[in-house]
PDB file of N, CA and C in Angstrom:
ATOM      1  N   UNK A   1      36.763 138.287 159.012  1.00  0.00           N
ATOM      2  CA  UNK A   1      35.404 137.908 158.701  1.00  0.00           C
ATOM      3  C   UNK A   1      34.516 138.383 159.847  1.00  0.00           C
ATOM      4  N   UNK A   2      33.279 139.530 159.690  1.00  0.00           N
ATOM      5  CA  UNK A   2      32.635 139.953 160.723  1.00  0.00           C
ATOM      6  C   UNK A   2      31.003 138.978 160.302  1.00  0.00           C
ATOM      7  N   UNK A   3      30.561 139.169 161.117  1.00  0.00           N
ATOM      8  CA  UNK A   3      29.015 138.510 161.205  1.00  0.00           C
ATOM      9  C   UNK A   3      28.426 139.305 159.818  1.00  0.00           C
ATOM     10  N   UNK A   4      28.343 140.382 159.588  1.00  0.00           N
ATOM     11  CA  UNK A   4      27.882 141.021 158.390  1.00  0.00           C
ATOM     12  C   UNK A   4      27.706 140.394 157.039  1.00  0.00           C
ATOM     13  N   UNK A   5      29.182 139.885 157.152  1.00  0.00           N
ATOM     14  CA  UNK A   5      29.583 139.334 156.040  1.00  0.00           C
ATOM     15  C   UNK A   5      28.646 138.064 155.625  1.00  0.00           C
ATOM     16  N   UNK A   6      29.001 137.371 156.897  1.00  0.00           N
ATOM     17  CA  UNK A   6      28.110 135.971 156.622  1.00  0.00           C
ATOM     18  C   UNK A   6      26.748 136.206 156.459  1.00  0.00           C
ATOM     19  N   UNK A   7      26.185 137.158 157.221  1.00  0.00           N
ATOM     20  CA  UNK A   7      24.948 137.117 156.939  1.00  0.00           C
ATOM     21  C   UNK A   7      24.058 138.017 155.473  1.00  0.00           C
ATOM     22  N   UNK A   8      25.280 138.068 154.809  1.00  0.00           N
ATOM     23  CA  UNK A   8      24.927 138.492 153.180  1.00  0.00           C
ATOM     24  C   UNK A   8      25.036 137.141 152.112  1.00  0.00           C
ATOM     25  N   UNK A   9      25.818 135.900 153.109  1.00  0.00           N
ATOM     26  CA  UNK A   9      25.476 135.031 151.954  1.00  0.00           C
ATOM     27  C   UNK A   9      24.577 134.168 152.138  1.00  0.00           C
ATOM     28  N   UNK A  10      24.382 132.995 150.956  1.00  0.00           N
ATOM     29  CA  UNK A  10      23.156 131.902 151.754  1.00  0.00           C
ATOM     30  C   UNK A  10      23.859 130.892 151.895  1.00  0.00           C
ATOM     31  N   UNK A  11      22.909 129.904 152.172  1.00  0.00           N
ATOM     32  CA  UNK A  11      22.851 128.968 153.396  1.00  0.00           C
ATOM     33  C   UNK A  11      24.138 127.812 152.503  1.00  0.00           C
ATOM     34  N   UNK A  12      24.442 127.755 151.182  1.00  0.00           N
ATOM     35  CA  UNK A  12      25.165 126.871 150.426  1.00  0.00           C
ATOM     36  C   UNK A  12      26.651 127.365 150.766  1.00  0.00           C
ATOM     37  N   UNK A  13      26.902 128.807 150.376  1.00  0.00           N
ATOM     38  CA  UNK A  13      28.116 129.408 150.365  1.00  0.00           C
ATOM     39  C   UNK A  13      28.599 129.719 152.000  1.00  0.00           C
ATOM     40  N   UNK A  14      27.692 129.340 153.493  1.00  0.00           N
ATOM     41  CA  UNK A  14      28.329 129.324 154.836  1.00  0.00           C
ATOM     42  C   UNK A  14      28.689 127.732 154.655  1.00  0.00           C
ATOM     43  N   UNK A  15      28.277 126.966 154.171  1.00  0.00           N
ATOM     44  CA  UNK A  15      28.636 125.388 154.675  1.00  0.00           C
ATOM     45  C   UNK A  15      29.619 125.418 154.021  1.00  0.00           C
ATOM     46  N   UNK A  16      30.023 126.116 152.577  1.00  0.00           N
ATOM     47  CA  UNK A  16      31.472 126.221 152.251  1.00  0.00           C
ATOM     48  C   UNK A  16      32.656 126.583 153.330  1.00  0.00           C
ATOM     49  N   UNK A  17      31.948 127.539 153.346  1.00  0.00           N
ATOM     50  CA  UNK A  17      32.858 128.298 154.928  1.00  0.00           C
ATOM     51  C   UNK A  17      33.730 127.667 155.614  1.00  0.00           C
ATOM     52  N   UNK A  18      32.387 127.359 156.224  1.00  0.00           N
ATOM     53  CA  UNK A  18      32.730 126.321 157.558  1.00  0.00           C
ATOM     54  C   UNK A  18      33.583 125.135 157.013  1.00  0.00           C
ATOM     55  N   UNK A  19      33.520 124.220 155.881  1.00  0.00           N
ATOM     56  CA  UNK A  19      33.936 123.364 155.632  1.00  0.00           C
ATOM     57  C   UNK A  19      35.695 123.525 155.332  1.00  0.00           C
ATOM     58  N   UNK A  20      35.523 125.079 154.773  1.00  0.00           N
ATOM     59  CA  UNK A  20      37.086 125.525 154.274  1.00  0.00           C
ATOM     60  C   UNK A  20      38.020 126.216 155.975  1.00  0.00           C
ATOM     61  N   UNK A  21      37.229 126.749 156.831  1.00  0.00           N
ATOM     62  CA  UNK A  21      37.422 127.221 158.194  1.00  0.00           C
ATOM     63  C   UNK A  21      37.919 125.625 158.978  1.00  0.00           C
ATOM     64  N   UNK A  22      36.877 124.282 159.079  1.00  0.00           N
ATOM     65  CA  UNK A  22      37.227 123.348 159.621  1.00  0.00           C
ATOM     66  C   UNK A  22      38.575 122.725 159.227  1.00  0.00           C
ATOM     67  N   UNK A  23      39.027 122.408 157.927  1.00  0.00           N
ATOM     68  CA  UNK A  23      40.353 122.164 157.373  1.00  0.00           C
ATOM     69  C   UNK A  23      41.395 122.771 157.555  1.00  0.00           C
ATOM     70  N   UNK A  24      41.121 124.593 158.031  1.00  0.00           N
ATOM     71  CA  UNK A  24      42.083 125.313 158.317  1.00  0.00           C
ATOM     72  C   UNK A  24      42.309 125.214 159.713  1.00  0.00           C
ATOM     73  N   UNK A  25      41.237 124.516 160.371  1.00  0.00           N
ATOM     74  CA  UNK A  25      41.579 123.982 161.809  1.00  0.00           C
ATOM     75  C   UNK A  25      42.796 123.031 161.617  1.00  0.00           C
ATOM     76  N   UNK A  26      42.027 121.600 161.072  1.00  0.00           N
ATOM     77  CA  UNK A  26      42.630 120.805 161.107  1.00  0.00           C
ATOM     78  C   UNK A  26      44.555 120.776 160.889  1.00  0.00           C
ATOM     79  N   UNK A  27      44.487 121.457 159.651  1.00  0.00           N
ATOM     80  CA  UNK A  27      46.058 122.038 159.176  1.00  0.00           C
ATOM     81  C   UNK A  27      47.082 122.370 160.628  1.00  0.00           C
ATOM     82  N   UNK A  28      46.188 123.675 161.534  1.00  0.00           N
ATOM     83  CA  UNK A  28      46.765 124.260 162.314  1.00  0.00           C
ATOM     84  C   UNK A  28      47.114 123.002 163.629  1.00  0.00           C
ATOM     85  N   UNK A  29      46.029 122.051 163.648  1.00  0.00           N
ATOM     86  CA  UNK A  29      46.473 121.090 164.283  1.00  0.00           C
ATOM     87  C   UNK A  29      47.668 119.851 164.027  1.00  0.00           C
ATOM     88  N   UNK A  30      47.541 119.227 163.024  1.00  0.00           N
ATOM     89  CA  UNK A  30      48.615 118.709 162.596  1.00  0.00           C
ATOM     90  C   UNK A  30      50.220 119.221 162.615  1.00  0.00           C
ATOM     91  N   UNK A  31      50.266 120.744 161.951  1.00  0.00           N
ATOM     92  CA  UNK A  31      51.310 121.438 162.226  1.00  0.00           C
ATOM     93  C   UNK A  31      51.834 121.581 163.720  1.00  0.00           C
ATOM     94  N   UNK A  32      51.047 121.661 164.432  1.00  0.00           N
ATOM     95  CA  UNK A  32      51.140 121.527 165.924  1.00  0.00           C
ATOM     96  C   UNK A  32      52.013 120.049 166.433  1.00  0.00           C
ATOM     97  N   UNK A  33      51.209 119.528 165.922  1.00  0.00           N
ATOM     98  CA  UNK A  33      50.980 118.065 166.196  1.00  0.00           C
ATOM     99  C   UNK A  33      52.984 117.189 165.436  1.00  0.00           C
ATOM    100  N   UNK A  34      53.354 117.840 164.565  1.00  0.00           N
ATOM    101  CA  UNK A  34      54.060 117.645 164.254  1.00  0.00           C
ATOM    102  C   UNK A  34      55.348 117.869 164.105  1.00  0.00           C
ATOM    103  N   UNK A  35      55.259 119.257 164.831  1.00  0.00           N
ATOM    104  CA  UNK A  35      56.670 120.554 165.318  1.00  0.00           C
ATOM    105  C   UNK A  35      57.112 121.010 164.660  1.00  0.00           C
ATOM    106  N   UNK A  36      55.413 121.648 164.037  1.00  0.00           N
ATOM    107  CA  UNK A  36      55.872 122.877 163.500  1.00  0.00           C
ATOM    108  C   UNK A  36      55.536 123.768 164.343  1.00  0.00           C
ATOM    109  N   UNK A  37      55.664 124.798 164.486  1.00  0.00           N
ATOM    110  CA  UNK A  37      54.739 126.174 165.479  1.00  0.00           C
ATOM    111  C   UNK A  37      54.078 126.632 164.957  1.00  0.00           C
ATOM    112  N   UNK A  38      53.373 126.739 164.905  1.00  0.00           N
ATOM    113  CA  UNK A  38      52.007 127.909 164.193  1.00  0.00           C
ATOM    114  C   UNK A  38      52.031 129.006 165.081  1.00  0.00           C
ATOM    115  N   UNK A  39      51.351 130.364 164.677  1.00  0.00           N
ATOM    116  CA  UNK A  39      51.220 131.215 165.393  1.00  0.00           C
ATOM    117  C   UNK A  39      49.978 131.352 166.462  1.00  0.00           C
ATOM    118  N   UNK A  40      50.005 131.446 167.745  1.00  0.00           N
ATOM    119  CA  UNK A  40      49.623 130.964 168.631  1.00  0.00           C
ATOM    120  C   UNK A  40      47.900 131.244 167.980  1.00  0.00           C
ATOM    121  N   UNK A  41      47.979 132.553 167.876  1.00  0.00           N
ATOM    122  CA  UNK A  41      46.857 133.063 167.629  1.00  0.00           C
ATOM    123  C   UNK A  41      45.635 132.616 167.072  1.00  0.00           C
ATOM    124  N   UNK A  42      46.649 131.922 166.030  1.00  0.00           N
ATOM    125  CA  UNK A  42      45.691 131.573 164.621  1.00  0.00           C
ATOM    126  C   UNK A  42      44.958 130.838 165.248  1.00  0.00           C
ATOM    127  N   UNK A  43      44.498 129.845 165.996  1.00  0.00           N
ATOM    128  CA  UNK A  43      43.872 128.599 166.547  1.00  0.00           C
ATOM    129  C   UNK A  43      42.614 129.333 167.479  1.00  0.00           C
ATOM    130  N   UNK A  44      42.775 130.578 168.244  1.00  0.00           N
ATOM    131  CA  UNK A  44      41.647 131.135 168.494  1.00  0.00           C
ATOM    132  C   UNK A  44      40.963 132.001 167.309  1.00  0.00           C
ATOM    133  N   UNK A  45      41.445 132.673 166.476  1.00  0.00           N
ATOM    134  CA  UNK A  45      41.033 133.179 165.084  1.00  0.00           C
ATOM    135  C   UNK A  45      39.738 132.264 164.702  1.00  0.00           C
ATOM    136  N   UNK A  46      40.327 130.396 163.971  1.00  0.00           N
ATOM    137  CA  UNK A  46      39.846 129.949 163.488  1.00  0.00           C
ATOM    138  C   UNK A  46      38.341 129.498 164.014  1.00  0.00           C
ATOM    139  N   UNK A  47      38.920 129.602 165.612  1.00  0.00           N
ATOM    140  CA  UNK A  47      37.742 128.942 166.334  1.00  0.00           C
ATOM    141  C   UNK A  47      36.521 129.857 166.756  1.00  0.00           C
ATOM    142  N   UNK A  48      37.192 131.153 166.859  1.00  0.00           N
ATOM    143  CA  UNK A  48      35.832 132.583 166.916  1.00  0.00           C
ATOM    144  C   UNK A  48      35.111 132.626 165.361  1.00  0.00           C
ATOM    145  N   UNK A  49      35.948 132.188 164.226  1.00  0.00           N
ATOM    146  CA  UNK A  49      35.404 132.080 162.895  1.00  0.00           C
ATOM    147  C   UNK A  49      34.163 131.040 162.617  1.00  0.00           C
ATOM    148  N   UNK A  50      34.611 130.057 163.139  1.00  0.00           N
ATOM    149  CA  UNK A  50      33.890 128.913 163.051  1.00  0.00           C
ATOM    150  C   UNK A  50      32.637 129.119 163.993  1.00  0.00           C
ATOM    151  N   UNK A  51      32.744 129.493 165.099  1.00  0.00           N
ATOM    152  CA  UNK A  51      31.766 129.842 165.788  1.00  0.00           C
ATOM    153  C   UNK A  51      30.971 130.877 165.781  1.00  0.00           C
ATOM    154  N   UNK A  52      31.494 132.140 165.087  1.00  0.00           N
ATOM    155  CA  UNK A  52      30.015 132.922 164.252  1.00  0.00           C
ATOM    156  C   UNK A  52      29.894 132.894 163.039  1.00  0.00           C
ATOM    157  N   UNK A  53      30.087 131.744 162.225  1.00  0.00           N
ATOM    158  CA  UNK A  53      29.689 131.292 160.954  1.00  0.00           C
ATOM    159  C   UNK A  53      28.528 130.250 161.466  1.00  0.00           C
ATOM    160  N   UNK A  54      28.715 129.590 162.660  1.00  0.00           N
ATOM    161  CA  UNK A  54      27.641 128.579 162.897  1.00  0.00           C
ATOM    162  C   UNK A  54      26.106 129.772 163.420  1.00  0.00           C
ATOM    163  N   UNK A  55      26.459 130.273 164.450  1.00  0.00           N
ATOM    164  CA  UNK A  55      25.500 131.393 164.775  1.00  0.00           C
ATOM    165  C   UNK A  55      25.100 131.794 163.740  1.00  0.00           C
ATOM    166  N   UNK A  56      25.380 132.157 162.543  1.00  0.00           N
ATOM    167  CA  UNK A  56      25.003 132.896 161.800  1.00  0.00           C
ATOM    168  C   UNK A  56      23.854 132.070 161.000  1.00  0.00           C
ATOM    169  N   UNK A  57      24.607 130.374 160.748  1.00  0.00           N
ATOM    170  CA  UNK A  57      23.467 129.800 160.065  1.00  0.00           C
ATOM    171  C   UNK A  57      22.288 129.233 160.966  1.00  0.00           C
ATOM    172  N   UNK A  58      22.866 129.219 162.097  1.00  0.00           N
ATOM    173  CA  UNK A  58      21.562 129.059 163.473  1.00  0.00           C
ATOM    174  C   UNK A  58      20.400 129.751 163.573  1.00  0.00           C
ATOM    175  N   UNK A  59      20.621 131.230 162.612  1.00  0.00           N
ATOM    176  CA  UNK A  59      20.083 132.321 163.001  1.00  0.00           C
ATOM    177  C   UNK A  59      19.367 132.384 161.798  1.00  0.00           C
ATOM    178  N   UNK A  60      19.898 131.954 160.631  1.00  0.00           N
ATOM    179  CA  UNK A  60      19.191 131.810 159.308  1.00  0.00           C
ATOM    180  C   UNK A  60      17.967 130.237 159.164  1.00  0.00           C
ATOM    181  N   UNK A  61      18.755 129.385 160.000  1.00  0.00           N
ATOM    182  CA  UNK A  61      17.570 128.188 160.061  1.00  0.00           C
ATOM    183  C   UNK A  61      16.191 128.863 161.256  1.00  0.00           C
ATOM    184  N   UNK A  62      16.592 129.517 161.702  1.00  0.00           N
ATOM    185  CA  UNK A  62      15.440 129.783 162.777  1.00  0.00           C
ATOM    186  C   UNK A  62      14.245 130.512 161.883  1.00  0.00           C
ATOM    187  N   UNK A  63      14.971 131.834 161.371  1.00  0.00           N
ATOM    188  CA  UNK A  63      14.091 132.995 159.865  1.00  0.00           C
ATOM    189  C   UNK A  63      13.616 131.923 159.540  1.00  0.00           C
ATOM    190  N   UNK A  64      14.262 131.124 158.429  1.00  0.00           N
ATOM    191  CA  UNK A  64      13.585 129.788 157.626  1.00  0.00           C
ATOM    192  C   UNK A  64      12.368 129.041 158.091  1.00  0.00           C
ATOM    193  N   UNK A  65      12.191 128.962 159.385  1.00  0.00           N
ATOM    194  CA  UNK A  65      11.287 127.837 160.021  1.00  0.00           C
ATOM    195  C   UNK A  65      10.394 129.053 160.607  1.00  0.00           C
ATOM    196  N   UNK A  66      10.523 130.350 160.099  1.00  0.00           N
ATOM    197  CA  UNK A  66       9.450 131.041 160.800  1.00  0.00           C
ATOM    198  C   UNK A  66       9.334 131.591 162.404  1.00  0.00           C
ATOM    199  N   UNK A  67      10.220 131.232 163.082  1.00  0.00           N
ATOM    200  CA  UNK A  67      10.318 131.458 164.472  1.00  0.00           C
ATOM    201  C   UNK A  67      11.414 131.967 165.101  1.00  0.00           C
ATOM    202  N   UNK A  68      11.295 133.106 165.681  1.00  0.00           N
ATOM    203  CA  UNK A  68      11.852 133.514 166.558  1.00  0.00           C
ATOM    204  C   UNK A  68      13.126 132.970 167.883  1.00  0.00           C
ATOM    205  N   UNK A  69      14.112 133.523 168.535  1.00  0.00           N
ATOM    206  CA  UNK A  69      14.305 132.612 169.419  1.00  0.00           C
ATOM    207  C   UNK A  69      13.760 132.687 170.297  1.00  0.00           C
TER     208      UNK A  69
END
């Protein structure tokens, strides 16, 4: 998932995102949490995901309200 992407959808279909990205946190934690191994990786994946899906709608509420950063 690159920034591109997100910023072709609107503001309904990123809170999906994020909501389906946060659960895939959660999963990777529990599995952790419970001994399973997950692959190390995945847990920074989810968290660079989550964090330019938020930028992205940061960047779309700002357009919305007319202002610049």
């Amino acid at each position: 998932m690159n920034a591109k992407e997100l910023r072709g959808k609107s503001a309904a279909e990123l809170t999906d995102e994020l909501l389906k990205l946060r659960k895939e946190q959660f999963a990777l934690r529990m599995q952790r949490a419970t001994g399973q191994s997950p692959k190390p990786d995945q847990f920074t994946k989810v968290r660079r995901n989550i964090a330019r899906l938020k930028t992205v709608q940061r960047e779309q509420a700002l357009d919305a309200a007319g202002g610049k950063k």
